[in-house]
C-alpha atoms as a PDB file:
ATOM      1  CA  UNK A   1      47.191 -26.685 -48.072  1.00  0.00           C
ATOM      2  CA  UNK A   2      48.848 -29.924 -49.982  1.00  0.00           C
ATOM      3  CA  UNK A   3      46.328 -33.025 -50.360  1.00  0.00           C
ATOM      4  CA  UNK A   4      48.994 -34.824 -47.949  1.00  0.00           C
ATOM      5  CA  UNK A   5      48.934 -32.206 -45.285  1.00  0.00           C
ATOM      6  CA  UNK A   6      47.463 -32.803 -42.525  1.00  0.00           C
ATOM      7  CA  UNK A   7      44.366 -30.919 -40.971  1.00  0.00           C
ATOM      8  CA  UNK A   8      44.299 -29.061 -37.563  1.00  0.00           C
ATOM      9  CA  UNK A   9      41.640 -30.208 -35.404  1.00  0.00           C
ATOM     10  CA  UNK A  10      41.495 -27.548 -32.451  1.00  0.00           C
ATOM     11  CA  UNK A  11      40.026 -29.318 -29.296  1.00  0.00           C
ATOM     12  CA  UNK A  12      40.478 -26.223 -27.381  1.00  0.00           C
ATOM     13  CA  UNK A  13      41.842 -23.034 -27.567  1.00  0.00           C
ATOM     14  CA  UNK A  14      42.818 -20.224 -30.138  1.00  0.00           C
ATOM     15  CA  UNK A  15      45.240 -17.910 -31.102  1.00  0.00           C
ATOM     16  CA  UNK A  16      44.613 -14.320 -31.637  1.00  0.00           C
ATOM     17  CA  UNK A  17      46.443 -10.944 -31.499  1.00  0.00           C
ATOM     18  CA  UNK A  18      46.129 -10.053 -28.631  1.00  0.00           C
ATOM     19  CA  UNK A  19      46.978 -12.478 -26.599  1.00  0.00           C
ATOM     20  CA  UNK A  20      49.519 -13.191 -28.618  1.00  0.00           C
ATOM     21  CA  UNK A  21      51.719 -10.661 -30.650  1.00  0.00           C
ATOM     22  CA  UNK A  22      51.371 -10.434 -34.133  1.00  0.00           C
ATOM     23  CA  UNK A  23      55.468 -11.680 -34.471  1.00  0.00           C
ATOM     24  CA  UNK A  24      54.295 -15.173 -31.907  1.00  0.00           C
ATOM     25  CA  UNK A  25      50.948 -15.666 -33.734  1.00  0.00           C
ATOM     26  CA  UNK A  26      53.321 -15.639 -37.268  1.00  0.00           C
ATOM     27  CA  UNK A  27      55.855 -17.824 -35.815  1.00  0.00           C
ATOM     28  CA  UNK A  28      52.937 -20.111 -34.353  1.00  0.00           C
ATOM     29  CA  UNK A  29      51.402 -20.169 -37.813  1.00  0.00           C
ATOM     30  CA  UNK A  30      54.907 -21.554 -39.175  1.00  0.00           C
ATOM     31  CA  UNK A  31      55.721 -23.807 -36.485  1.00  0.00           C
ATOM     32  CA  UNK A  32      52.088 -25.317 -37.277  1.00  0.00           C
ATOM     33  CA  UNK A  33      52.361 -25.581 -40.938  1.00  0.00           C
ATOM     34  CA  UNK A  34      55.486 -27.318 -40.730  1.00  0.00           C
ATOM     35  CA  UNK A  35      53.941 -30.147 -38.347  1.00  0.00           C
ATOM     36  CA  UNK A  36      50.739 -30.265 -41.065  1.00  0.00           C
ATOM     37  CA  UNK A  37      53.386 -30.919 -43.785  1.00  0.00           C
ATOM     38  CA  UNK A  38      55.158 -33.954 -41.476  1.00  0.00           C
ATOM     39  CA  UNK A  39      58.287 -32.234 -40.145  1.00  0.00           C
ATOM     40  CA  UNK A  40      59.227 -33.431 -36.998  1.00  0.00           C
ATOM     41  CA  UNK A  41      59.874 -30.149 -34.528  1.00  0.00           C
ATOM     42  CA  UNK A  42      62.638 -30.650 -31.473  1.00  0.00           C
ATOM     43  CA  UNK A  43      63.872 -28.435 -29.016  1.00  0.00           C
ATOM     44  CA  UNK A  44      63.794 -25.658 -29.103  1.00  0.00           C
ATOM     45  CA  UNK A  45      60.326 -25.377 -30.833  1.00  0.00           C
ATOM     46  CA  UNK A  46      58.906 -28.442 -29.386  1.00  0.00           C
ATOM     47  CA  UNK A  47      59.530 -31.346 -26.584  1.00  0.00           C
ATOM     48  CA  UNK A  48      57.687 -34.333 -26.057  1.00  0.00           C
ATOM     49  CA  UNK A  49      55.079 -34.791 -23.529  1.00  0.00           C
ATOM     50  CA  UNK A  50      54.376 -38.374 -22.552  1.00  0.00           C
ATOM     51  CA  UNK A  51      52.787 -37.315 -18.900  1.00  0.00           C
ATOM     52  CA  UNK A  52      49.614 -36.374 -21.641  1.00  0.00           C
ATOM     53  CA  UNK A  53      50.005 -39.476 -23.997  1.00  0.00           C
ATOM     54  CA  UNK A  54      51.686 -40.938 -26.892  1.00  0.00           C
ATOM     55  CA  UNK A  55      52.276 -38.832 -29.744  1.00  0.00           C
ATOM     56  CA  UNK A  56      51.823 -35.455 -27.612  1.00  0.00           C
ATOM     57  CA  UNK A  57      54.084 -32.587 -27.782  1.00  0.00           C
ATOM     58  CA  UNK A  58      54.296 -29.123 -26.396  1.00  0.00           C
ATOM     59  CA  UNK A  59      55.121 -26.472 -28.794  1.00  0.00           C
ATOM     60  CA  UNK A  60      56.960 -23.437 -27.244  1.00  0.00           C
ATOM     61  CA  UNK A  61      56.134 -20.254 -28.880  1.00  0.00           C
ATOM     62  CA  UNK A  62      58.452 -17.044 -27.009  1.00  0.00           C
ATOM     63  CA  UNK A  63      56.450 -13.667 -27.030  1.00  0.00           C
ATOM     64  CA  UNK A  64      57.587 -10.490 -25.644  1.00  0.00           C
ATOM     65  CA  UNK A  65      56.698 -11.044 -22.225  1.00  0.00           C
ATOM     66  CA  UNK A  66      55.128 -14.432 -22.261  1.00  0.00           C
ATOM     67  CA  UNK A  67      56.007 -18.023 -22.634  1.00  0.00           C
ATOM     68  CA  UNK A  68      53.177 -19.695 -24.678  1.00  0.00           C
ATOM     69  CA  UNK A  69      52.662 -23.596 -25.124  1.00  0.00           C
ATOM     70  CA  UNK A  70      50.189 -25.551 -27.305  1.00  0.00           C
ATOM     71  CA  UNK A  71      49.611 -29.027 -26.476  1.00  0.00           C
ATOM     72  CA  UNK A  72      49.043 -30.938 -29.239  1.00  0.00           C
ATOM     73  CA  UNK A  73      48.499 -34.669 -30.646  1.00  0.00           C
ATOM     74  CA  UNK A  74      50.035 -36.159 -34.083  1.00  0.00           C
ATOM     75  CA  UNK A  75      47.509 -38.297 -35.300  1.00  0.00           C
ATOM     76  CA  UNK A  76      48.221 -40.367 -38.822  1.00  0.00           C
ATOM     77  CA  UNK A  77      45.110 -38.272 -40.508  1.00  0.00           C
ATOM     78  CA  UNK A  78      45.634 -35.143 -38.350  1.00  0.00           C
ATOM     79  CA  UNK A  79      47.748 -32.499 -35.472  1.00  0.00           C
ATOM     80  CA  UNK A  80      45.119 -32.473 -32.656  1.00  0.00           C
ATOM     81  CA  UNK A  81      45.630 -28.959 -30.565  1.00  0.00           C
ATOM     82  CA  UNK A  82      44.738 -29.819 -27.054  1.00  0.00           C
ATOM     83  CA  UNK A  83      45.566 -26.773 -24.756  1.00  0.00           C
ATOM     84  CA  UNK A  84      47.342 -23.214 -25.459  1.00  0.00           C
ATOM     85  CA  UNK A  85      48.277 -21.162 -22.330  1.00  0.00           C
ATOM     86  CA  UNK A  86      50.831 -19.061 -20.811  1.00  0.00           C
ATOM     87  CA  UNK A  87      53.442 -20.864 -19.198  1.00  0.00           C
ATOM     88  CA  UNK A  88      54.312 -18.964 -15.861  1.00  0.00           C
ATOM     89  CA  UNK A  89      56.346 -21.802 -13.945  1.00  0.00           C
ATOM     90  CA  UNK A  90      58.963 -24.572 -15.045  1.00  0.00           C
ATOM     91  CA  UNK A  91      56.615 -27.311 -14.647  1.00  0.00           C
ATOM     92  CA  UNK A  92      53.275 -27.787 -16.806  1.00  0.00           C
ATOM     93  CA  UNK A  93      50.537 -27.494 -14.230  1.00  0.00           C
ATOM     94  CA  UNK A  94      48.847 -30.843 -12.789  1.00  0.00           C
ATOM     95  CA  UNK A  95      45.616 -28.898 -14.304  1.00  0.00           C
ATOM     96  CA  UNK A  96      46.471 -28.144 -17.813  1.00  0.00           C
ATOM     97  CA  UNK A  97      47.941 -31.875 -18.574  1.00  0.00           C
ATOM     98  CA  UNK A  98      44.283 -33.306 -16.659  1.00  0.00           C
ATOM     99  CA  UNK A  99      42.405 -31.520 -19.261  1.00  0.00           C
ATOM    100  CA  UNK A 100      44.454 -32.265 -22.448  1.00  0.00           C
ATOM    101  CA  UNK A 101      44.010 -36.331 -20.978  1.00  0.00           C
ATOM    102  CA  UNK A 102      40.431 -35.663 -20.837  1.00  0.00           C
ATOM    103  CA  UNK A 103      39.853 -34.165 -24.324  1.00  0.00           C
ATOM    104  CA  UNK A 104      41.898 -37.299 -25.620  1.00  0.00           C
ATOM    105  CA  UNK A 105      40.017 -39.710 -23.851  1.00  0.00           C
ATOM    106  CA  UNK A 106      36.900 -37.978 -25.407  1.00  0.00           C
ATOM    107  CA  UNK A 107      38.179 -37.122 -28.692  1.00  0.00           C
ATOM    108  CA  UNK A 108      39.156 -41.065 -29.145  1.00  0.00           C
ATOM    109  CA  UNK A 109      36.331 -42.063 -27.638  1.00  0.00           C
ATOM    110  CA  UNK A 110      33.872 -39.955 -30.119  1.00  0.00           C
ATOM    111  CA  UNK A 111      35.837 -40.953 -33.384  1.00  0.00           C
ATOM    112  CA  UNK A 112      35.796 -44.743 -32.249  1.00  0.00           C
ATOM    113  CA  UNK A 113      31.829 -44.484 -32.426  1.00  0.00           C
END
């Protein structure tokens, strides 16, 4: 890792073979070093997610038989991962963005103190 990359702080989650195929946990990897060295992902790798908050995104990862997401946060000092799940309907469930707004709100409000 370059001095100007930033860290990943995981608030939740992990990814590991299995769950995830070797070939999704690679492209994950990638995906994730490329936001640590300040690239800006679009579709179809990533999409905003204001419903969570400013600065949140969901990165799409396609595995043989499973649609993952990670949540996560760019921060200025770091890529916050929020959530990772398996995506089984169009919409993100009411559930998953509740929790990523909760570890925010007490992520923020920890580093404020």
């Amino acid at each position: 890792m370059d001095e100007t990359d930033k860290p990943l702080l995981w608030l939740h989650g992990e990814i590991k073979t299995p769950p995830f195929s070797q070939e999704a946990r690679i492209e994950t990897g990638v995906l994730l070093r490329r936001l640590q060295q300040g690239e800006n992902l679009g579709l179809p790798h990533s999409r905003p997610m204001p419903s969570i908050g400013s600065h949140c995104h969901e990165l799409r990862i396609r595995d043989a038989d499973k649609n993952w997401r990670i949540i996560y946060r760019i921060d200025d000092d770091a890529i916050l991962i929020l959530e990772v799940f398996n995506k089984t309907t169009r919409a993100t469930p009411t559930s998953v963005i509740d929790t990523c707004q909760k570890r925010l709100s007490k992520y923020d409000k920890d580093t404020q103190n």
